[in-house]
C-alpha atoms as a PDB file:
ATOM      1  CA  UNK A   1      14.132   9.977  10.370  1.00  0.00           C
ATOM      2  CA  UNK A   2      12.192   6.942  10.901  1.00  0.00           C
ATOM      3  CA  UNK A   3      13.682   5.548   7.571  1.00  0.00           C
ATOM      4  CA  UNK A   4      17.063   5.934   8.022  1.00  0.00           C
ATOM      5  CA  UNK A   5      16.987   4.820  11.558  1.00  0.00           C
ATOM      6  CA  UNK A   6      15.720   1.557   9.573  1.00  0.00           C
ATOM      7  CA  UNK A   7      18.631   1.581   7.139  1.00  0.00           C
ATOM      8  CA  UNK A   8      21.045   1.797   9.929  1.00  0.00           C
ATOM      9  CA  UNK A   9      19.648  -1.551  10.885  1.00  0.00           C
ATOM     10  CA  UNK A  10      18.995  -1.501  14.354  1.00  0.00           C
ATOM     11  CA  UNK A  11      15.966  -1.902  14.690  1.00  0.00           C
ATOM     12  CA  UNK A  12      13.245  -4.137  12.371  1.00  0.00           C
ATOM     13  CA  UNK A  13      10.027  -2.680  11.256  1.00  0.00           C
ATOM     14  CA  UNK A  14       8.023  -4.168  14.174  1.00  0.00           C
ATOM     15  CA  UNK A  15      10.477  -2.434  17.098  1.00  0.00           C
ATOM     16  CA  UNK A  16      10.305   1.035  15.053  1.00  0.00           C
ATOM     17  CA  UNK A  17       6.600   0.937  15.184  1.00  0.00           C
ATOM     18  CA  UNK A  18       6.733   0.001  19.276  1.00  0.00           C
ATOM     19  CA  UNK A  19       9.368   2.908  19.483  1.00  0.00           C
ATOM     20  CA  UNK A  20       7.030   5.322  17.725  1.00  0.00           C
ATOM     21  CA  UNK A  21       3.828   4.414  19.265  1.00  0.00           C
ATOM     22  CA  UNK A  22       2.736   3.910  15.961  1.00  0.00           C
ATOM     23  CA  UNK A  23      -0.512   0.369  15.974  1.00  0.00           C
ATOM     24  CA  UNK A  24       1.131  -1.286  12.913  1.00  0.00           C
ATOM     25  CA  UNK A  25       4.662  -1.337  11.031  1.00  0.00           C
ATOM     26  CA  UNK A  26       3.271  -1.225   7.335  1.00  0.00           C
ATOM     27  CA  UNK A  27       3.805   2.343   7.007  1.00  0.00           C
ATOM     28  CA  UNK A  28       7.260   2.110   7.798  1.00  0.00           C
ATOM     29  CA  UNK A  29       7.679  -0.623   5.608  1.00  0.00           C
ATOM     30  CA  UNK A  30       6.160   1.528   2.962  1.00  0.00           C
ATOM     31  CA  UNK A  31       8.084   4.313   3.667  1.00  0.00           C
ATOM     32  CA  UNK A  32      10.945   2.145   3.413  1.00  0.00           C
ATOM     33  CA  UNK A  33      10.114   1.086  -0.121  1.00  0.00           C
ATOM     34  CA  UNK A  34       9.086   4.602  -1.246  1.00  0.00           C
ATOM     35  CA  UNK A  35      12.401   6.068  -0.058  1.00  0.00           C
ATOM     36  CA  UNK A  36      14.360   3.106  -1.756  1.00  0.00           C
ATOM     37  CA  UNK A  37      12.579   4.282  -4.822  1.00  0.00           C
ATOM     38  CA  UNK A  38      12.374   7.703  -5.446  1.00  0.00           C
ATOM     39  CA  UNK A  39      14.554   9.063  -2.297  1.00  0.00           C
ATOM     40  CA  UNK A  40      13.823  11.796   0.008  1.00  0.00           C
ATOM     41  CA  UNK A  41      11.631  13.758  -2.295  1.00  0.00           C
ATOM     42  CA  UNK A  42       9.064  10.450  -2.327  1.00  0.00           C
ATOM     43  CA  UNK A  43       8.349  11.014   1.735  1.00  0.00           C
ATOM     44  CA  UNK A  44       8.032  14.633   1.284  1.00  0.00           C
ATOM     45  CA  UNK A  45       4.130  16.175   1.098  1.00  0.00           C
ATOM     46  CA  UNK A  46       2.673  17.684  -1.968  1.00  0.00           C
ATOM     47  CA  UNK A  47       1.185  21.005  -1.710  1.00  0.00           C
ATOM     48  CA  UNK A  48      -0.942  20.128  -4.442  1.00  0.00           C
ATOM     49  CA  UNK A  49      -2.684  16.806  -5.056  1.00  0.00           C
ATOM     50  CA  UNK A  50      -1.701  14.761  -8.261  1.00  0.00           C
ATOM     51  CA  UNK A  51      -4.533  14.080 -10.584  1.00  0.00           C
ATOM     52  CA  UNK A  52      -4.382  11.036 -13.104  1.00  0.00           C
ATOM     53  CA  UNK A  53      -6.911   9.897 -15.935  1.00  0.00           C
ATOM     54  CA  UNK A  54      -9.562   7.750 -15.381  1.00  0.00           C
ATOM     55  CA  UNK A  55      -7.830   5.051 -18.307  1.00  0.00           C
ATOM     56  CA  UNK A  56      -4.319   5.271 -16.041  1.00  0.00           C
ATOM     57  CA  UNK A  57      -6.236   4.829 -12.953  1.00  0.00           C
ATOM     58  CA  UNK A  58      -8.199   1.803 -14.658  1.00  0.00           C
ATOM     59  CA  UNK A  59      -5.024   0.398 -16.037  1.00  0.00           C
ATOM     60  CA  UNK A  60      -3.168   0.234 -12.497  1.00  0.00           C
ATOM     61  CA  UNK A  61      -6.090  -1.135 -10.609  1.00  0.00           C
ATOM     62  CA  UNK A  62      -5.997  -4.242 -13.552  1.00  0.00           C
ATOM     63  CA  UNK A  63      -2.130  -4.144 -13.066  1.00  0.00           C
ATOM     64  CA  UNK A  64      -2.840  -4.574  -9.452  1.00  0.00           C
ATOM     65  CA  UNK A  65      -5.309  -7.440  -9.718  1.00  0.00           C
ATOM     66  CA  UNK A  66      -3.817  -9.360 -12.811  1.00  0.00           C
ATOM     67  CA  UNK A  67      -0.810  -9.754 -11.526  1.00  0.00           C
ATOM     68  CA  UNK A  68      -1.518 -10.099  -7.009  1.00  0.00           C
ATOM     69  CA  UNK A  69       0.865  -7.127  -6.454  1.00  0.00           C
ATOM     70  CA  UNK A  70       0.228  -5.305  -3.339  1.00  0.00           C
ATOM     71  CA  UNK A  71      -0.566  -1.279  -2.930  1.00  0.00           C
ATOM     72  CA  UNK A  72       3.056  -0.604  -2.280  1.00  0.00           C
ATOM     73  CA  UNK A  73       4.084  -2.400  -5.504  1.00  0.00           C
ATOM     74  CA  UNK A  74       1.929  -1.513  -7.881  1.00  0.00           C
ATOM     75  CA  UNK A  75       2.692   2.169  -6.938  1.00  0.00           C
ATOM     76  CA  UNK A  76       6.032   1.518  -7.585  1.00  0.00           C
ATOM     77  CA  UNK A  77       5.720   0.306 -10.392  1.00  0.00           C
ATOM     78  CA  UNK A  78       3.823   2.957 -11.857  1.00  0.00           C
ATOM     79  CA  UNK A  79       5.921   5.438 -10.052  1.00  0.00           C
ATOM     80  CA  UNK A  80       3.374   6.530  -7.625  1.00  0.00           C
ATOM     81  CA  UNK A  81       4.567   7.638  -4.301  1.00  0.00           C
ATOM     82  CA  UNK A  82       1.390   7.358  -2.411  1.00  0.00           C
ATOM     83  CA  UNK A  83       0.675   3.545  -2.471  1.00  0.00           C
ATOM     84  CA  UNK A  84      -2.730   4.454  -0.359  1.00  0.00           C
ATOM     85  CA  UNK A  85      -3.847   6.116  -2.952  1.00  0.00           C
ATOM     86  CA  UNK A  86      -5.051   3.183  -4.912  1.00  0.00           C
ATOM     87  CA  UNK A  87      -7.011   1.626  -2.353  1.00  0.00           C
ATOM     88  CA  UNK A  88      -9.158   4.633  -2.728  1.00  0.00           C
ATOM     89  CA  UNK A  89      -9.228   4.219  -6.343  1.00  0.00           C
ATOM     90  CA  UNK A  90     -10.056   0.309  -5.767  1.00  0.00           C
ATOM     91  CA  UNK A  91     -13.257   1.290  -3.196  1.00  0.00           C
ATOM     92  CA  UNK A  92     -14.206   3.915  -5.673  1.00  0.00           C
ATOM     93  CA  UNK A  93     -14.640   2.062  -8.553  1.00  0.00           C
ATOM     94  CA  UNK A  94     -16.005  -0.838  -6.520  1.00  0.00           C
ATOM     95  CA  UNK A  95     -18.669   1.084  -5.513  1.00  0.00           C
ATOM     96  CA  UNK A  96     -19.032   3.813  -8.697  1.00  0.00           C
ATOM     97  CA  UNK A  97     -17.688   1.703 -11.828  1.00  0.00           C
ATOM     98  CA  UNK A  98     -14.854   3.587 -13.756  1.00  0.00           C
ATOM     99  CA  UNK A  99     -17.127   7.235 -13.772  1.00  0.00           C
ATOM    100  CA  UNK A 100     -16.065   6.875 -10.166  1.00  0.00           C
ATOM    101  CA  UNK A 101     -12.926   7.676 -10.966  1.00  0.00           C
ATOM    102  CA  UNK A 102     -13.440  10.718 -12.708  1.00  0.00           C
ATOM    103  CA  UNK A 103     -14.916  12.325  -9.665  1.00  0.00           C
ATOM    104  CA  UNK A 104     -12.502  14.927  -8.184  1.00  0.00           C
ATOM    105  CA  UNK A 105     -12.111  14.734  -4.380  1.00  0.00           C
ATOM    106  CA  UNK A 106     -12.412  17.653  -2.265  1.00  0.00           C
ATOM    107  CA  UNK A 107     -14.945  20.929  -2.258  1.00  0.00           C
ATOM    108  CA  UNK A 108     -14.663  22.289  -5.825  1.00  0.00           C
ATOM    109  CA  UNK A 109     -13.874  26.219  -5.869  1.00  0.00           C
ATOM    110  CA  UNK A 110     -16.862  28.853  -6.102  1.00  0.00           C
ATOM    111  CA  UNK A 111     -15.462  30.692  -8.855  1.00  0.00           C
ATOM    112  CA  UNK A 112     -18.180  32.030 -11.100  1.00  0.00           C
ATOM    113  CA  UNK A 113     -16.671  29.521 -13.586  1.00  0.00           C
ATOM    114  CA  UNK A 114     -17.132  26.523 -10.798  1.00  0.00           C
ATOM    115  CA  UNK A 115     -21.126  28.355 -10.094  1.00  0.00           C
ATOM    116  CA  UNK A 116     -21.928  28.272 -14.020  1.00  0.00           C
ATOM    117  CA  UNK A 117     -20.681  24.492 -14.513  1.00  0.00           C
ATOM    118  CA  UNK A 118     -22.123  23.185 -11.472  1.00  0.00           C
ATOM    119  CA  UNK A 119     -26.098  24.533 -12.919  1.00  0.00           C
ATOM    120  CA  UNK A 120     -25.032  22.552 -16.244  1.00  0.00           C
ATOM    121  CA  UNK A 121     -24.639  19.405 -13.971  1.00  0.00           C
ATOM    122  CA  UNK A 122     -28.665  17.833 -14.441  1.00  0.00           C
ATOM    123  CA  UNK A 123     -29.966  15.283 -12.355  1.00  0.00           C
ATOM    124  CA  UNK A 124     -30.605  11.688 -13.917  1.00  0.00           C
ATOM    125  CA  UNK A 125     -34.104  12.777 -13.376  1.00  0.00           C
ATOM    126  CA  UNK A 126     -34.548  15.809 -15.124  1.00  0.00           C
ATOM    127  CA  UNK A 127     -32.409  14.632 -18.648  1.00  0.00           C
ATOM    128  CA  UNK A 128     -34.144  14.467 -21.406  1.00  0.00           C
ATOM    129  CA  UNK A 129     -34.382  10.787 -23.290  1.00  0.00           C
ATOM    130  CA  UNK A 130     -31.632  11.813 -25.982  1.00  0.00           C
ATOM    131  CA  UNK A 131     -29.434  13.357 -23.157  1.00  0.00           C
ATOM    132  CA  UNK A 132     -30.033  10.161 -21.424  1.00  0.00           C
ATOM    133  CA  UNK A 133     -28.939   8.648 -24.560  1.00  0.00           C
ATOM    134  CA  UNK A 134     -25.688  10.731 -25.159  1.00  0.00           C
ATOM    135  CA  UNK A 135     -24.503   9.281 -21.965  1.00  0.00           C
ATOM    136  CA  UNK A 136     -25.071   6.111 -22.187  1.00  0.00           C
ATOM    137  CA  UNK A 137     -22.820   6.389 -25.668  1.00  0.00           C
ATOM    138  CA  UNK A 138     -19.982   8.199 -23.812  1.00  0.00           C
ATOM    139  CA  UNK A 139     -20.320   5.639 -21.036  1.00  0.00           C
ATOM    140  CA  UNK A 140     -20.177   2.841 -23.643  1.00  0.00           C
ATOM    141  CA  UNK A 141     -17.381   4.135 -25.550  1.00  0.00           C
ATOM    142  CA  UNK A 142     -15.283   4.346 -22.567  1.00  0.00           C
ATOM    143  CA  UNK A 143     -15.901   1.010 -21.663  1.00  0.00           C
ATOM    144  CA  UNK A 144     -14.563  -0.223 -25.260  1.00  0.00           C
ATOM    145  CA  UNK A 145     -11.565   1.620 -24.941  1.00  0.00           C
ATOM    146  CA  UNK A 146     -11.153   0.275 -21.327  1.00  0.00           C
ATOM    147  CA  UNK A 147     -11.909  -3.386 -23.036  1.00  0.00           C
ATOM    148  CA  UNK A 148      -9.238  -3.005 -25.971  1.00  0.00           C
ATOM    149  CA  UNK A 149      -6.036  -1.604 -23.845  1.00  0.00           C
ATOM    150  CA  UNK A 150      -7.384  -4.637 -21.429  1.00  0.00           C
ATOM    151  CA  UNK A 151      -6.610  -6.781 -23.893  1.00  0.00           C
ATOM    152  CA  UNK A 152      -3.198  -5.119 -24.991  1.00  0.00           C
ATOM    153  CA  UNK A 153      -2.505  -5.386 -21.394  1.00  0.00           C
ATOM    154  CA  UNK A 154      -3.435  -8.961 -21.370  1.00  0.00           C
ATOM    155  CA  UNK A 155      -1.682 -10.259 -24.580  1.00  0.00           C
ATOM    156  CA  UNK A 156       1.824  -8.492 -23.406  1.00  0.00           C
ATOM    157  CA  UNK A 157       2.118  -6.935 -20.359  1.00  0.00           C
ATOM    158  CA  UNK A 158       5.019  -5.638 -20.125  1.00  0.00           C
ATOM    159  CA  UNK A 159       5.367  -3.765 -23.351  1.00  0.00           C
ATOM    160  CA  UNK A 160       2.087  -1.956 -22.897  1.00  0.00           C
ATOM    161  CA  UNK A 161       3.833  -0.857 -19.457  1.00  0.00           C
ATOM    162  CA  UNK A 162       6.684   0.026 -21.050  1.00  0.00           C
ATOM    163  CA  UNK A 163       4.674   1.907 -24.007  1.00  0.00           C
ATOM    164  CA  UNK A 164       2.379   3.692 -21.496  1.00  0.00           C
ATOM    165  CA  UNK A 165       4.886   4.508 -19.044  1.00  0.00           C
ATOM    166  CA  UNK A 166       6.145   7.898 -20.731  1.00  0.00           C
ATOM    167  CA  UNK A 167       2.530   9.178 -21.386  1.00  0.00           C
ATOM    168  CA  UNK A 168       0.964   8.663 -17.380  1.00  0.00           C
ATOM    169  CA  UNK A 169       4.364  10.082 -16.198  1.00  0.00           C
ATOM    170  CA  UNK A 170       3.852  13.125 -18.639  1.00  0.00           C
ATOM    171  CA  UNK A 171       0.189  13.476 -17.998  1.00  0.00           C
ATOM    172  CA  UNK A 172       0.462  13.292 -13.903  1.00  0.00           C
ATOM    173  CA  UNK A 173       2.733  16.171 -13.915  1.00  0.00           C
ATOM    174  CA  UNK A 174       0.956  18.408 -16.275  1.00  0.00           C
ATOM    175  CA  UNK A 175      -2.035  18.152 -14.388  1.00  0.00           C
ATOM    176  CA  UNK A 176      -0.596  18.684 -10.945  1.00  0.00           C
ATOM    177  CA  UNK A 177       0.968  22.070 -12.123  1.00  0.00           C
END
């Protein structure tokens, strides 16, 4: 509603927001962008929450800083509708690295399944050195993979975009069904 009583043109951004009540016009300016986008079905709520890959969520948050885009268009551009989303992602891997990432949000389900994973789960503390070890390899590897589509990234932007597009697309649906 709010959107297209923007498009009429009206009212700006700023006299929407005072209409509203709403403290700041960014969200309608978002909304705006969103709806220009992907149309109504971008402003509608998901029953169930989109998961992406740690590499994809990497990959946008480099996007993001390599090139100075804001939230809103780096989501765009990587045809997320939820532009929030990836200051989340940015605090998150501030604070965790890129295993930080991985984390899913939420209260997992206690489904025997969720009870017998959750006592495979050891503390730092009680690993053994060559568990400690295995890790620390997994960690590693990551981080070279991370390192070498950085640098495809780097050298040509815009045809590992273009390359990677299909594939995060693909994957983001699968794993929302």
């Amino acid at each position: 509603m709010i959107v297209r009583e923007y498009q009429e043109g009206k009212l700006g951004y700023k006299l929407l927001a005072k209409k509203y009540n709403m403290k700041d016009s960014t969200p309608i300016k978002r909304w705006v962008k969103v709806y220009e986008k992907f149309g109504a079905k971008g402003l509608t709520r998901k029953n169930h929450k989109e998961t992406y890959p740690v590499q994809f969520k990497l990959d946008v948050l480099r996007f993001m800083e390599r090139t100075g885009a804001s939230e809103t268009e780096t989501a765009l551009q990587f045809g997320l509708t939820n532009p929030p989303i990836l200051a989340s992602w940015k605090k998150a891997f501030l604070v965790g690295g890129a295993e930080a990432l991985d984390r899913p949000k939420g209260r997992p389900p206690m489904s025997d399944k969720a009870k017998d994973s959750s006592a495979k789960h050891i503390k730092e503390s009680e690993m053994t050195y060559e568990q400690k070890l295995e890790r620390e390899n997994e960690l590693l590897r990551l981080e070279v993979e991370y390192l070498k589509k950085l640098q495809a990234f780097q050298i040509d932007p815009e045809s590992y975009l273009e390359k990677h597009k299909q594939r995060y697309h693909s994957n983001s649906k699968k794993n929302s069904d």
